[in-house]
N, C-alpha and C. Protein backbone atom coordinates (compact mmCIF):
# COMPACT_ATOMS: atom_id res chain seq x y z
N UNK A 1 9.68 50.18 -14.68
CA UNK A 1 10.97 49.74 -15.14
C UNK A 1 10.77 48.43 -15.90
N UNK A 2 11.17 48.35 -17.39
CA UNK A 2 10.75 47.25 -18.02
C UNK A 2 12.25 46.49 -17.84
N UNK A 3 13.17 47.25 -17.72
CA UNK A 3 14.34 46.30 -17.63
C UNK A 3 14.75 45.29 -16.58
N UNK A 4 14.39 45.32 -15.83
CA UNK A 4 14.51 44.88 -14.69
C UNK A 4 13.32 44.39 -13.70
N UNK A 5 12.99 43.16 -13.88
CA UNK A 5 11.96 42.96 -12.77
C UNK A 5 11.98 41.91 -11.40
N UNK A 6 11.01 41.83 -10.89
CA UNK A 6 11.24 40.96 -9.51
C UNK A 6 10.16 40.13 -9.92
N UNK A 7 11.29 38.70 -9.60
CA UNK A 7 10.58 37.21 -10.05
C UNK A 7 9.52 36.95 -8.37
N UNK A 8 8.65 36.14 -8.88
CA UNK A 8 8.06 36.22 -7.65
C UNK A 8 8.12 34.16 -7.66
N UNK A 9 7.84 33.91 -6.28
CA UNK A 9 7.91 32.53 -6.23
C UNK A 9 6.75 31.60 -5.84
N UNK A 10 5.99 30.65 -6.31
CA UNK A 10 4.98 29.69 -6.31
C UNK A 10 5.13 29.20 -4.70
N UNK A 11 3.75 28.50 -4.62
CA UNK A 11 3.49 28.06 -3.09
C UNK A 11 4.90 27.07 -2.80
N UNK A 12 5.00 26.73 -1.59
CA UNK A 12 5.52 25.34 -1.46
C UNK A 12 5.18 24.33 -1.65
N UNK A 13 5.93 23.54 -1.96
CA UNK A 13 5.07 22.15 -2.28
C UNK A 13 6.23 21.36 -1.84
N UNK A 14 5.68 20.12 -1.36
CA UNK A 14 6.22 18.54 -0.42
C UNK A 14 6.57 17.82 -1.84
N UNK A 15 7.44 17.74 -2.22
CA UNK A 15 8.19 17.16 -3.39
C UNK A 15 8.42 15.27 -2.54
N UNK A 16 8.96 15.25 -1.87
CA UNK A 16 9.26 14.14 -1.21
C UNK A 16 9.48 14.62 0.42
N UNK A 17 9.32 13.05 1.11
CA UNK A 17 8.94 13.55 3.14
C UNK A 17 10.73 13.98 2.88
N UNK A 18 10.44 15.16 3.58
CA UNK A 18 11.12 15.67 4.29
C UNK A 18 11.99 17.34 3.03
N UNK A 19 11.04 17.23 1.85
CA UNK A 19 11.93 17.87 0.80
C UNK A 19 10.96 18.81 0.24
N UNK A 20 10.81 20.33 0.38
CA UNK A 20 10.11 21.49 0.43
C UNK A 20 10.40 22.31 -1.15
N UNK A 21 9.92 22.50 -1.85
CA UNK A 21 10.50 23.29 -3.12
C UNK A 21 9.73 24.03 -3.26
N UNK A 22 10.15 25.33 -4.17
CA UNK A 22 9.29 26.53 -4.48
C UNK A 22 9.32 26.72 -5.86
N UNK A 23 8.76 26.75 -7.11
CA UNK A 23 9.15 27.42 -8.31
C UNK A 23 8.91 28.93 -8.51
N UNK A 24 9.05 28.87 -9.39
CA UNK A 24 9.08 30.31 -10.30
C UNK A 24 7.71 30.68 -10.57
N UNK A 25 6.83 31.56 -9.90
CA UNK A 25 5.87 31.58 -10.34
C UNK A 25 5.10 32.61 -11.77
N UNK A 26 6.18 33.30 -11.67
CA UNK A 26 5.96 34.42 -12.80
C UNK A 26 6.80 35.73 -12.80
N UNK A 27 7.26 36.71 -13.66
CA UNK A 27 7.77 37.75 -13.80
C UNK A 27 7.23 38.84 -13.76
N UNK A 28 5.90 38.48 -13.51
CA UNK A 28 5.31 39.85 -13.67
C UNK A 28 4.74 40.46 -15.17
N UNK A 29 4.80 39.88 -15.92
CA UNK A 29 4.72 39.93 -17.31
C UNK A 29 4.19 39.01 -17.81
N UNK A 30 3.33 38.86 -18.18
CA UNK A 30 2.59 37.39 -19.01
C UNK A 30 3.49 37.48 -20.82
N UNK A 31 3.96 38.46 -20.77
CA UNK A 31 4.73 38.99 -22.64
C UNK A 31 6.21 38.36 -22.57
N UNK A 32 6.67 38.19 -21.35
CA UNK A 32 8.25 38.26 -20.83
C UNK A 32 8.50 36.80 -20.45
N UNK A 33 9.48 35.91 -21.13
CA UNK A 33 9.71 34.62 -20.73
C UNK A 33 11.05 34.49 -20.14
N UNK A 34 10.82 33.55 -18.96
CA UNK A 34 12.54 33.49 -18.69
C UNK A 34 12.92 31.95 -19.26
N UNK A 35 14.35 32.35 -19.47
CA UNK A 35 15.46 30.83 -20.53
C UNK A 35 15.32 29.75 -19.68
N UNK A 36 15.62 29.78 -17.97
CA UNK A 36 15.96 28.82 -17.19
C UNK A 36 14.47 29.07 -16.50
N UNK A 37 14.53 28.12 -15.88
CA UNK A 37 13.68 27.24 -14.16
C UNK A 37 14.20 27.56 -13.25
N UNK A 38 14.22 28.35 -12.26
CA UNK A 38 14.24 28.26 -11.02
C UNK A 38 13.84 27.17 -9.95
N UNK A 39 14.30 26.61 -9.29
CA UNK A 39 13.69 26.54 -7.84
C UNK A 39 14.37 26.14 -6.79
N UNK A 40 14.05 26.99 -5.65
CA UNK A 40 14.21 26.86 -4.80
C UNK A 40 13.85 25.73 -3.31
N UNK A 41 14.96 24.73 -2.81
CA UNK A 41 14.09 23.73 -2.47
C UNK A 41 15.46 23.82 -1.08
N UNK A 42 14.20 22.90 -0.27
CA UNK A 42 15.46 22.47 1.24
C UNK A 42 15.24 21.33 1.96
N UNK A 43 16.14 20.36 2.21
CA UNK A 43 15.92 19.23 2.81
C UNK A 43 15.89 19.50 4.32
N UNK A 44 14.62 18.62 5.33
CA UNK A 44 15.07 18.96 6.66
C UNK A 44 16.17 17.55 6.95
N UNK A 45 16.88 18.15 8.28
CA UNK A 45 17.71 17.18 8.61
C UNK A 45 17.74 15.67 8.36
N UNK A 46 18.79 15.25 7.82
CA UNK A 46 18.99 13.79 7.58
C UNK A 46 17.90 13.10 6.57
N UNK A 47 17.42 14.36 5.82
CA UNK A 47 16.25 13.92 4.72
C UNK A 47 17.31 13.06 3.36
N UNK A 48 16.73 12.70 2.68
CA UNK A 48 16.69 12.73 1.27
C UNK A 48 16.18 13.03 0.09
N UNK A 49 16.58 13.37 -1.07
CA UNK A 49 15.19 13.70 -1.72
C UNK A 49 15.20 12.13 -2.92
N UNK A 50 14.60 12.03 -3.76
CA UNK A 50 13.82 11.06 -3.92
C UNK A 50 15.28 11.10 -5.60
N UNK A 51 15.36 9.68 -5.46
CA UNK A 51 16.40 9.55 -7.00
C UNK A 51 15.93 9.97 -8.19
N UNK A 52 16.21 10.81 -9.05
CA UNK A 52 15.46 10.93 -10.07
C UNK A 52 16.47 11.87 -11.50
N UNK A 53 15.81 11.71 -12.88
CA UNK A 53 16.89 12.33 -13.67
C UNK A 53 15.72 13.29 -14.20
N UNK A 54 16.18 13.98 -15.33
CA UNK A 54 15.89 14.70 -16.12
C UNK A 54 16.68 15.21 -17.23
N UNK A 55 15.82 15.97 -18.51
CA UNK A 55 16.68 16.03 -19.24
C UNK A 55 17.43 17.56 -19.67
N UNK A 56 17.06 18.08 -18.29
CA UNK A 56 17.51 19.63 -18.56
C UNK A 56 18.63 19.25 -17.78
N UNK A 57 19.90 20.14 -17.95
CA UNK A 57 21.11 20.67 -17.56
C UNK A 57 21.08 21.67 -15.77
N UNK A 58 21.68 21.29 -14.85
CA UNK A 58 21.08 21.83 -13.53
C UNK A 58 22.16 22.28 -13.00
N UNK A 59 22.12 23.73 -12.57
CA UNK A 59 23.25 23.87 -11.18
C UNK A 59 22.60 24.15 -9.86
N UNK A 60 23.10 23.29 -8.96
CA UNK A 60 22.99 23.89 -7.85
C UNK A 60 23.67 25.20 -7.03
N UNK A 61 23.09 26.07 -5.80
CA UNK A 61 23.88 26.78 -5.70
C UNK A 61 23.64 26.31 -3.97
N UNK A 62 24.07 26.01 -3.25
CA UNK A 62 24.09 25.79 -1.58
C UNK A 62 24.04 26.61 -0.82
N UNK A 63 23.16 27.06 -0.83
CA UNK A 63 22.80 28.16 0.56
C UNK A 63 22.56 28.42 1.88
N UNK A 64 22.57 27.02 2.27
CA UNK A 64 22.80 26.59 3.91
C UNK A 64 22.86 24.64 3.68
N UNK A 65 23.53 24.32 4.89
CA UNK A 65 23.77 23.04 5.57
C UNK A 65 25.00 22.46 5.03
N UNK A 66 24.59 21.10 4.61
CA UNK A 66 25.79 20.49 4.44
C UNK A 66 25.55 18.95 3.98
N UNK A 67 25.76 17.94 2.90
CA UNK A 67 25.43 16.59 2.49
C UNK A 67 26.17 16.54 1.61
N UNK A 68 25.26 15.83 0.53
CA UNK A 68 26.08 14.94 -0.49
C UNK A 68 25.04 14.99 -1.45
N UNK A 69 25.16 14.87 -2.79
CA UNK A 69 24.75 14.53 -3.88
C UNK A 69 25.48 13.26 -4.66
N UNK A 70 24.53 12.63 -4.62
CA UNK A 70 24.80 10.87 -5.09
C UNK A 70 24.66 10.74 -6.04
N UNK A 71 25.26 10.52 -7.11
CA UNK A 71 24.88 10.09 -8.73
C UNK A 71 25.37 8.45 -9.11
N UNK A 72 25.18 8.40 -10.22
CA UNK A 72 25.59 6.81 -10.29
C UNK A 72 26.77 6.66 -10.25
N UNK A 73 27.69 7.27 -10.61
CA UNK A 73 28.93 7.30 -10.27
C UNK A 73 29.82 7.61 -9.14
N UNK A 74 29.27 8.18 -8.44
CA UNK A 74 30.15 8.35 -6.68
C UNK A 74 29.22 9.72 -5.81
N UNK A 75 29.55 9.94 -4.74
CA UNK A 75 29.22 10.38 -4.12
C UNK A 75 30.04 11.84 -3.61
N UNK A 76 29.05 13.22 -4.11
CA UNK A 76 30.11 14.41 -4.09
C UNK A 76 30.03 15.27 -2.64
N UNK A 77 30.37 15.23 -1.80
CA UNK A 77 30.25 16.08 -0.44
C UNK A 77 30.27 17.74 -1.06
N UNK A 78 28.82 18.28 -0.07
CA UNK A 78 28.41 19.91 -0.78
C UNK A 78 28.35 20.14 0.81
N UNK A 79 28.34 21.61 0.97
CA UNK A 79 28.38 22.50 2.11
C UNK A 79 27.79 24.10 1.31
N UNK A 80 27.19 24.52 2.24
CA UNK A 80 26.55 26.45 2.35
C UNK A 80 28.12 26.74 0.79
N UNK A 81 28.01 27.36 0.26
CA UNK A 81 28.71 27.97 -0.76
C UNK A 81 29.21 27.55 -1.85
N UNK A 82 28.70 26.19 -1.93
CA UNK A 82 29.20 25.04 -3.28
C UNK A 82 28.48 25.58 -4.34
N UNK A 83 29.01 25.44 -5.55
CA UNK A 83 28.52 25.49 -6.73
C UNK A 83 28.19 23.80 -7.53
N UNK A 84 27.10 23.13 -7.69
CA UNK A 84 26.93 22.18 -8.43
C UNK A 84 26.52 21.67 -9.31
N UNK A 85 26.98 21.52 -10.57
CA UNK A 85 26.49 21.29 -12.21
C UNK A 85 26.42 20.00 -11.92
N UNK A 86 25.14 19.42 -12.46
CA UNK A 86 24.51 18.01 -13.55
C UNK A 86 24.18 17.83 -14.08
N UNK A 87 24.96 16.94 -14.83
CA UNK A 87 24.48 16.36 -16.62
C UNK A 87 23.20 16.04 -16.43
N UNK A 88 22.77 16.50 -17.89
CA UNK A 88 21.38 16.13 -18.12
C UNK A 88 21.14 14.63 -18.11
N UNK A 89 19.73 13.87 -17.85
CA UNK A 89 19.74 12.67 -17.79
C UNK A 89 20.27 11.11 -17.09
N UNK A 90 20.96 11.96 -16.05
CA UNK A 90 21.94 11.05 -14.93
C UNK A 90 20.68 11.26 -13.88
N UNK A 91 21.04 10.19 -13.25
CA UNK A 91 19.90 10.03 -11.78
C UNK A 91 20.79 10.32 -11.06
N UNK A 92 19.98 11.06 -10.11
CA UNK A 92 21.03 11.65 -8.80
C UNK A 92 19.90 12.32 -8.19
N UNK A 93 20.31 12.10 -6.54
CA UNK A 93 19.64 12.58 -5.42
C UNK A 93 20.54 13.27 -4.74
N UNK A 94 20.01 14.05 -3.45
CA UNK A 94 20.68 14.93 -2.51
C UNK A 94 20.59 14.03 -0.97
N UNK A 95 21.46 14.29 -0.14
CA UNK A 95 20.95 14.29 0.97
C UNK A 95 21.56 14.50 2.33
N UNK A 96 20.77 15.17 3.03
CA UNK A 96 21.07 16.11 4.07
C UNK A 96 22.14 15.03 4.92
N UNK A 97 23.40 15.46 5.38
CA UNK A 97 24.11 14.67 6.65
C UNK A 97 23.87 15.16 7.61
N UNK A 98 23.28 16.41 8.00
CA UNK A 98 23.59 17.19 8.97
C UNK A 98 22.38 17.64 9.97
N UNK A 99 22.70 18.02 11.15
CA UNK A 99 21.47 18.24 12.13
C UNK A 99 20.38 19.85 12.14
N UNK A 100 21.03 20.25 10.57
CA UNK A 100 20.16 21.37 9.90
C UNK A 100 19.42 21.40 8.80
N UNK A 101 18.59 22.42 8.29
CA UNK A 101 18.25 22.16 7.19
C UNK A 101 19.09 22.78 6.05
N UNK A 102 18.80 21.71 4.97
CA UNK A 102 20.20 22.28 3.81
C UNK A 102 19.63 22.57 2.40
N UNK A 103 19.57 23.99 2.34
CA UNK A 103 18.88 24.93 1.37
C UNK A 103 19.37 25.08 -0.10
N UNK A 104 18.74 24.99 -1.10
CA UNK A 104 19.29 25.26 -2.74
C UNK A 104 18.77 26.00 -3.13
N UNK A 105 19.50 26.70 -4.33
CA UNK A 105 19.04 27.29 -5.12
C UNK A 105 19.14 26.43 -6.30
N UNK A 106 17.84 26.25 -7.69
CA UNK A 106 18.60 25.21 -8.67
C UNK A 106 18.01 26.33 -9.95
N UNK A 107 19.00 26.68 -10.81
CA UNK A 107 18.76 26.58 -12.13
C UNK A 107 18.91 25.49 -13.30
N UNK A 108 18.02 25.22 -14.39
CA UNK A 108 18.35 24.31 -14.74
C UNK A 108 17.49 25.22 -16.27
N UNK A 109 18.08 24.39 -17.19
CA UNK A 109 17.78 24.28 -19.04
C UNK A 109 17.69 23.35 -19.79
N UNK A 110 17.29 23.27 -20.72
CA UNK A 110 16.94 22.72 -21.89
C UNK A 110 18.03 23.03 -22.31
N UNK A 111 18.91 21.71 -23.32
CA UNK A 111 20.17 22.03 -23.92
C UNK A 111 19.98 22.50 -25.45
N UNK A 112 20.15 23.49 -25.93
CA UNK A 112 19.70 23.88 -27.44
C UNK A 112 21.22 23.08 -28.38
N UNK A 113 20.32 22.51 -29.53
CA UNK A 113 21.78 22.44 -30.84
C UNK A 113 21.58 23.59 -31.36
């Protein structure tokens, strides 16, 4: 089936203490490119992950726990089923409030003119 394939996902890796991420490791296709980045990452309890920007465009998708995402401008409370877009180039961190671990999904892009 060329239409349809199963993304497979890269080792884990310790991004920051207490902050686990996985990328995208390939499609199965060395011919076949995907538009966005994947990855998949999870804070353990009462973690943080480390302040930082970039210049791709990001949503989060919340797939377990419960915190906050801090940007320079205020502080947004997320829970298991949030949807979360950030501007490219803003610093902003995550971080766990809760006595679980709190799981993402992140796509993110390059903004085309």
């Amino acid at each position: 089936m060329k239409n349809a394939q199963l993304i497979t996902l890269g080792d884990i890796t310790v991004y920051s203490p207490g902050v686990l991420m996985q990328t995208v490791k390939g499609l199965g296709d060395p011919q076949t490119t995907c538009p966005v980045d994947l990855i998949e990452f999870r804070l353990d309890p009462f973690a943080a992950s480390t302040p930082h920007s970039h210049p791709a465009t990001e949503i989060w998708r919340i797939t377990s726990g419960y915190g906050q995402v801090i940007t320079e401008d205020a502080a947004l409370p997320i829970k298991a089923g949030d949807l979360v877009f950030l501007r490219p180039d803003r610093i902003h961190h995550l971080e766990n409030l809760a006595n679980e671990i709190l799981s993402a999904l992140s796509i993110s892009w390059m903004a085309t003119r």
